[in-house]
C-alpha atoms as a PDB file:
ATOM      1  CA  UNK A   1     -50.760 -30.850  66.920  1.00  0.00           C
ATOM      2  CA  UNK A   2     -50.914 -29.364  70.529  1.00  0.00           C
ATOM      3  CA  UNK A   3     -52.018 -25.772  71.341  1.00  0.00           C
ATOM      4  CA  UNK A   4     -50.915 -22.875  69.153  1.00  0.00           C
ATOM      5  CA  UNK A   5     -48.768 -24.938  67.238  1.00  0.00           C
ATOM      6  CA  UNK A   6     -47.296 -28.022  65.914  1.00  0.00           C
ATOM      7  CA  UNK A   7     -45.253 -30.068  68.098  1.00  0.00           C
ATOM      8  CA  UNK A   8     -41.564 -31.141  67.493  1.00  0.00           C
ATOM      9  CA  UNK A   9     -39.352 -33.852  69.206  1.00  0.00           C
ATOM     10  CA  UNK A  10     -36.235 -34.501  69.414  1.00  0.00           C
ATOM     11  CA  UNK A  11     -32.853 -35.695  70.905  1.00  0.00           C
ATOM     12  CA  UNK A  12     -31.752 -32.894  73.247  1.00  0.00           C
ATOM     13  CA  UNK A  13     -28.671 -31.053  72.774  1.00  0.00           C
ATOM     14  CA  UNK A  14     -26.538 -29.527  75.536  1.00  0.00           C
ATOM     15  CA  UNK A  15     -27.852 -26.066  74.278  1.00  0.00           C
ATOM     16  CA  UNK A  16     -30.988 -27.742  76.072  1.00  0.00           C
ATOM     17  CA  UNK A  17     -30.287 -27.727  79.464  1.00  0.00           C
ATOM     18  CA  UNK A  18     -31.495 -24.499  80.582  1.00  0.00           C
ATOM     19  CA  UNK A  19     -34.714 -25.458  79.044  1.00  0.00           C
ATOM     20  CA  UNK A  20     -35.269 -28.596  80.873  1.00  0.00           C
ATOM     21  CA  UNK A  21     -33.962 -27.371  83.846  1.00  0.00           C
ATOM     22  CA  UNK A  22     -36.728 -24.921  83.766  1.00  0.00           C
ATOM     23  CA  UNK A  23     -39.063 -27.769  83.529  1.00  0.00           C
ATOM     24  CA  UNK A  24     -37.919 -30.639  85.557  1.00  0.00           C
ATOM     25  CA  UNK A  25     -36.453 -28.245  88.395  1.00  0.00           C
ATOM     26  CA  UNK A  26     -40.290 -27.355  89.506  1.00  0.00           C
ATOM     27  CA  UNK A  27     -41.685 -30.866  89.384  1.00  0.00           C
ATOM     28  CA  UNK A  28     -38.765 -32.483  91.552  1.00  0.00           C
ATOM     29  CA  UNK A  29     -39.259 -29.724  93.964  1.00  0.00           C
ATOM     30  CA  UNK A  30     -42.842 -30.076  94.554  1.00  0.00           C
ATOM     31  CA  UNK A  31     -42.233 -33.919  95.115  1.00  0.00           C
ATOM     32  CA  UNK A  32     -45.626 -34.684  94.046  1.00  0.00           C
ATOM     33  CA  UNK A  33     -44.692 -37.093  91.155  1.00  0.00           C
ATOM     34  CA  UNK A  34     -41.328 -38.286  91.454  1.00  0.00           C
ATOM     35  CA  UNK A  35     -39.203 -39.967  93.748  1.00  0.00           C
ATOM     36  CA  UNK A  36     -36.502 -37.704  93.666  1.00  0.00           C
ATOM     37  CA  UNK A  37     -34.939 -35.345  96.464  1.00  0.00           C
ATOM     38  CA  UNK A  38     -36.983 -32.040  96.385  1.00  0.00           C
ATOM     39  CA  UNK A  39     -33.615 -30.083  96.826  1.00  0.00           C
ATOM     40  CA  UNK A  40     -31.826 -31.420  94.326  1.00  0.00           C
ATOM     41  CA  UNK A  41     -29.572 -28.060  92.931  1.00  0.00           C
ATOM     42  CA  UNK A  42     -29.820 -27.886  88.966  1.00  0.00           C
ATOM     43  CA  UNK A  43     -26.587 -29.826  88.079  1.00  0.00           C
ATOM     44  CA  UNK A  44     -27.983 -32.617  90.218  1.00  0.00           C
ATOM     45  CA  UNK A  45     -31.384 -32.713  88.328  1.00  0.00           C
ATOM     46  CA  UNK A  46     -29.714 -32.406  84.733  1.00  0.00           C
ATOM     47  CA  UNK A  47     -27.477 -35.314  85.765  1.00  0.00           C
ATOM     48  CA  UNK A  48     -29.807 -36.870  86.523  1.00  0.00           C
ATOM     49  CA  UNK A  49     -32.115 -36.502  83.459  1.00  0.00           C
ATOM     50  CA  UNK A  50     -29.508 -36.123  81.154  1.00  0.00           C
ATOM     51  CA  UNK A  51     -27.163 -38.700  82.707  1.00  0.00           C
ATOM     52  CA  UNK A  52     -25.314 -40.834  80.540  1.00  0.00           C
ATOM     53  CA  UNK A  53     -27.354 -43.972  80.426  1.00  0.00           C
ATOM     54  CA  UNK A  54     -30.320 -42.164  78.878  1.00  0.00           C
ATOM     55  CA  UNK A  55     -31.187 -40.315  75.928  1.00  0.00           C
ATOM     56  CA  UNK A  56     -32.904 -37.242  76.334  1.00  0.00           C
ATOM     57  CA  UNK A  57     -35.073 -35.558  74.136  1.00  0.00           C
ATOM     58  CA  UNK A  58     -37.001 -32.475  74.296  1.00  0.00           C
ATOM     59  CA  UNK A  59     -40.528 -31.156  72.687  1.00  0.00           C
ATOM     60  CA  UNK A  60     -40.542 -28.299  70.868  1.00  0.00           C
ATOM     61  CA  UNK A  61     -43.645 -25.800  70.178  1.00  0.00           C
ATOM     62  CA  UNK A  62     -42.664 -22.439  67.783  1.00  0.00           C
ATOM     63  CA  UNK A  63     -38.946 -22.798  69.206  1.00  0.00           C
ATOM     64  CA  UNK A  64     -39.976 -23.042  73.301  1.00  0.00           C
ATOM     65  CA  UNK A  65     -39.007 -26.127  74.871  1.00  0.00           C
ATOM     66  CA  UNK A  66     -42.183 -27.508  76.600  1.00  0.00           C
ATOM     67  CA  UNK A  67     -41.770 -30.608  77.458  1.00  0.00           C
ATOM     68  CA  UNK A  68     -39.124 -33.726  78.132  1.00  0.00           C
ATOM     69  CA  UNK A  69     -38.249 -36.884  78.549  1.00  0.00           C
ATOM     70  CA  UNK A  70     -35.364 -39.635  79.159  1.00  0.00           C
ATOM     71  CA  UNK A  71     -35.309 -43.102  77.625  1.00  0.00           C
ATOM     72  CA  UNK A  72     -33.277 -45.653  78.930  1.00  0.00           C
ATOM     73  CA  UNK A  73     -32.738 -49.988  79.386  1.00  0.00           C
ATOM     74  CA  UNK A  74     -34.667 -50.559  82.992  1.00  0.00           C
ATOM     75  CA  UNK A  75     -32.703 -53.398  83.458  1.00  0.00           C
ATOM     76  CA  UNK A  76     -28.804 -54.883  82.436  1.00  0.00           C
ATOM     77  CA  UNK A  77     -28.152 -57.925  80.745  1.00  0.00           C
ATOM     78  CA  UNK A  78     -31.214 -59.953  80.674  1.00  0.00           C
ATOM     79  CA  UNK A  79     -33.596 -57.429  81.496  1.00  0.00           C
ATOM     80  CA  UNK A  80     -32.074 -54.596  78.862  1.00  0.00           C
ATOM     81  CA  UNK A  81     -35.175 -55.331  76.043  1.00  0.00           C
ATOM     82  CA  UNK A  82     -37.169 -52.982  78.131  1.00  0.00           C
ATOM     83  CA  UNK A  83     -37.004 -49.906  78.309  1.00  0.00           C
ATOM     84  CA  UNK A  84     -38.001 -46.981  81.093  1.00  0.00           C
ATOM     85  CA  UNK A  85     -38.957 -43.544  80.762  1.00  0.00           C
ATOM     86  CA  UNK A  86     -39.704 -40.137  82.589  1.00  0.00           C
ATOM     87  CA  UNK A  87     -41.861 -37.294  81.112  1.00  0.00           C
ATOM     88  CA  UNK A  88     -42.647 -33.846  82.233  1.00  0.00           C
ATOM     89  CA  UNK A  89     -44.074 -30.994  80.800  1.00  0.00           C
ATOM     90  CA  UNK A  90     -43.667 -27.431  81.350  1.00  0.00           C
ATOM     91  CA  UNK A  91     -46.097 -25.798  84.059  1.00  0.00           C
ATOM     92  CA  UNK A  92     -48.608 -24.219  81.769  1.00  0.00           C
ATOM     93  CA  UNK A  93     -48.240 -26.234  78.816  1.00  0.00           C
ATOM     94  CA  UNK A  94     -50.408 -29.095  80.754  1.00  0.00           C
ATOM     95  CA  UNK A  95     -53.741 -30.633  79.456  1.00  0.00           C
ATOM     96  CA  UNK A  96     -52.411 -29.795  75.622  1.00  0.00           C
ATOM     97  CA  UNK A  97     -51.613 -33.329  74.595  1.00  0.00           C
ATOM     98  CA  UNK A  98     -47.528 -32.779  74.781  1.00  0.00           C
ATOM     99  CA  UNK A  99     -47.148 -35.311  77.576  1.00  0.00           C
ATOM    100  CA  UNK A 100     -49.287 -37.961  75.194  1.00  0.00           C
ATOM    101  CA  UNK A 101     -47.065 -36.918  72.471  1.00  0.00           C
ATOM    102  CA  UNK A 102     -43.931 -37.771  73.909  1.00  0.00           C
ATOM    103  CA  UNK A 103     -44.794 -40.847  74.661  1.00  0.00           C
ATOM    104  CA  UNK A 104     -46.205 -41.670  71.696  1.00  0.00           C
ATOM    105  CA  UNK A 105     -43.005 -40.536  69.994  1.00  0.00           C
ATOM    106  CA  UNK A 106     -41.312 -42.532  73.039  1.00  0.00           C
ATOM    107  CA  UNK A 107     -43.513 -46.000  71.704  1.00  0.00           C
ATOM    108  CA  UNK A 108     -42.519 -45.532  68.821  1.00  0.00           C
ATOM    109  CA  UNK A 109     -38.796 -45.061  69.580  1.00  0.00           C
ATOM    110  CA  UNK A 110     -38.124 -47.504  71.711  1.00  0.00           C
ATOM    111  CA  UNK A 111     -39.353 -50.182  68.763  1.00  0.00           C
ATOM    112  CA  UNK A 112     -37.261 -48.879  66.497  1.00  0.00           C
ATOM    113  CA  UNK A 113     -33.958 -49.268  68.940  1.00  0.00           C
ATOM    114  CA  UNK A 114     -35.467 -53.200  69.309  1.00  0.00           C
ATOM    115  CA  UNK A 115     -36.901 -52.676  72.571  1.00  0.00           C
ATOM    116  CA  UNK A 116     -39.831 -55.133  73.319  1.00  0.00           C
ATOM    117  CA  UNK A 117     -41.225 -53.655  76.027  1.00  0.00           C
ATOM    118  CA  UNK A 118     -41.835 -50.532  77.863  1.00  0.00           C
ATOM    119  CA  UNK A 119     -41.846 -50.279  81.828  1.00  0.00           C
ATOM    120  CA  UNK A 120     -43.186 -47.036  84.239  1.00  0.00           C
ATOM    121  CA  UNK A 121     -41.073 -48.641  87.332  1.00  0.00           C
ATOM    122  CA  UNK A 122     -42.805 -46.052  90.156  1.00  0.00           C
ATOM    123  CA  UNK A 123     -46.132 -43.911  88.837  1.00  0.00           C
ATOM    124  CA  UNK A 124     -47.556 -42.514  92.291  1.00  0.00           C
ATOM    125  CA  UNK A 125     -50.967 -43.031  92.616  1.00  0.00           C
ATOM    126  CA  UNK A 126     -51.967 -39.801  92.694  1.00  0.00           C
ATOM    127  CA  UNK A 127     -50.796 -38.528  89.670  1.00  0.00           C
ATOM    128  CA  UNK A 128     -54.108 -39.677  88.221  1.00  0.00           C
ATOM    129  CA  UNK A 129     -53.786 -37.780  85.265  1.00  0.00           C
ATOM    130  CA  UNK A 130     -50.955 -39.722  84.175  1.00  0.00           C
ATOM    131  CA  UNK A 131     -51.957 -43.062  85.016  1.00  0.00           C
ATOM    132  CA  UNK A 132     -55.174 -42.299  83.390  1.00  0.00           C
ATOM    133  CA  UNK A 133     -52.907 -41.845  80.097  1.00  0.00           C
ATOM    134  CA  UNK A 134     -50.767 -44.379  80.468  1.00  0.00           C
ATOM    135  CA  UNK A 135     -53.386 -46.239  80.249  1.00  0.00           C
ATOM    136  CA  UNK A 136     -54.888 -44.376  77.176  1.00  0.00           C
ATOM    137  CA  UNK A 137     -51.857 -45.489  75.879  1.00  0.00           C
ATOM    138  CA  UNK A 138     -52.064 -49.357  76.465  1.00  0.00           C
ATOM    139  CA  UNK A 139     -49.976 -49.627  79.637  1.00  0.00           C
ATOM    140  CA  UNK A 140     -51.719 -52.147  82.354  1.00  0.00           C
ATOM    141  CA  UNK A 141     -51.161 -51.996  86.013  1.00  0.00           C
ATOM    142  CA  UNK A 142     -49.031 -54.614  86.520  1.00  0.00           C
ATOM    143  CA  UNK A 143     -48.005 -53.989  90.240  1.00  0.00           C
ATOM    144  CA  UNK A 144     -48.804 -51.865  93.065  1.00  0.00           C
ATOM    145  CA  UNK A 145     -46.402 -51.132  95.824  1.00  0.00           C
ATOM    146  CA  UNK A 146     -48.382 -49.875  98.957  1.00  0.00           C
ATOM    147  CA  UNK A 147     -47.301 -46.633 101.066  1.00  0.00           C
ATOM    148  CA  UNK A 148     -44.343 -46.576  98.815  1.00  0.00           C
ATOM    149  CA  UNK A 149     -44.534 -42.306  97.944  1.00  0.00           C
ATOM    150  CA  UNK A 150     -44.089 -40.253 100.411  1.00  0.00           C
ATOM    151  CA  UNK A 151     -46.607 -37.207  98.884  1.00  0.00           C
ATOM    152  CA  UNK A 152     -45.758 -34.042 100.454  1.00  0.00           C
ATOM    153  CA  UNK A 153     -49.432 -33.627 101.003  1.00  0.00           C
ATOM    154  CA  UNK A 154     -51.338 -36.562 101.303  1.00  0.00           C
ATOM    155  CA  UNK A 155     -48.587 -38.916 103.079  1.00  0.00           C
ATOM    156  CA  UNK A 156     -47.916 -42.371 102.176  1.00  0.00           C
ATOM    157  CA  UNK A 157     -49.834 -43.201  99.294  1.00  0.00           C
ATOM    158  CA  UNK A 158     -49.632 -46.658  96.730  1.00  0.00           C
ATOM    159  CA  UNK A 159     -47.434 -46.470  93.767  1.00  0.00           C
ATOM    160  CA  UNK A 160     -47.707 -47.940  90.505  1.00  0.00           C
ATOM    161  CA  UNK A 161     -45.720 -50.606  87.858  1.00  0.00           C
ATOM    162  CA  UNK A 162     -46.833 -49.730  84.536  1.00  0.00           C
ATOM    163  CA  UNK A 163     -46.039 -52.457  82.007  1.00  0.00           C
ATOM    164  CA  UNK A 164     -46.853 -52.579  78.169  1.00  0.00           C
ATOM    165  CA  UNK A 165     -45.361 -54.707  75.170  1.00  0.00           C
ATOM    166  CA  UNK A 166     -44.387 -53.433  71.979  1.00  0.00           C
END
């Protein structure tokens, strides 16, 4: 339960794209949290989050789409038991417990398609909040990468692999 209402997940449809445009579109912009080109145009970002190597799923509160995120294999062949995911959460809808849900629905996902693992390949350091519930969530540090972001505000700051079994 989040907010105003109860919370619903689930596989995105192409109906969905406007929706998670509308999300991801402001995050990749400010180029806070991911390391994505800022001006990436719409059809880049929704090929990118909806590319064809990922499933993408979206949460739902009273019909509004306010949050999403991507599961996908972080490596080939030997490496393909873990998985890697991206969240994000539509501005306004933060600090309601969405982003935890989705990756609690995400958890629980990923062990039901046989994946052992879970790995956060690039968390920047400054996205506190985040780290702070990935690790809520059981994920461990398992590498830092120094001066590897590029924050639009606070230069080159560390960023994080996130690592937890299933």
């Amino acid at each position: 339960m989040t907010g105003s209402g109860m919370l619903h997940i689930r596989k995105a449809e192409p109906r969905d794209a406007g929706a998670i445009a509308a999300i991801i579109l402001p995050t990749i912009r400010a180029g806070a949290t991911y390391a994505l080109e800022a001006d990436m145009c719409e059809a880049e970002s929704l090929a990118y989050w909806m590319a064809p190597d990922k499933e993408t799923f979206v949460a739902e509160e009273e019909g509004v789409v306010v949050g999403t995120y991507y599961m996908r294999p972080n490596q080939a062949g030997g490496g393909a038991h873990v998985c890697n995911c991206g969240y994000m959460t539509k501005a306004g809808a933060t600090g309601r417990g969405i982003a935890r849900r989705m990756c609690e629905h995400s958890l629980e996902h990923a062990r039901s398609k046989g994946y052992r693992a879970m790995q956060f390949n690039f968390v920047v350091s400054t996205n506190e909040r985040a780290v702070r519930l990935w690790q809520s969530l059981g994920f461990e540090i398992v590498g830092r990468l120094p001066g590897a972001f590029k924050h639009p505000s606070t230069g080159h700051v560390d960023a994080f692999v996130m690592y937890r079994q299933l």
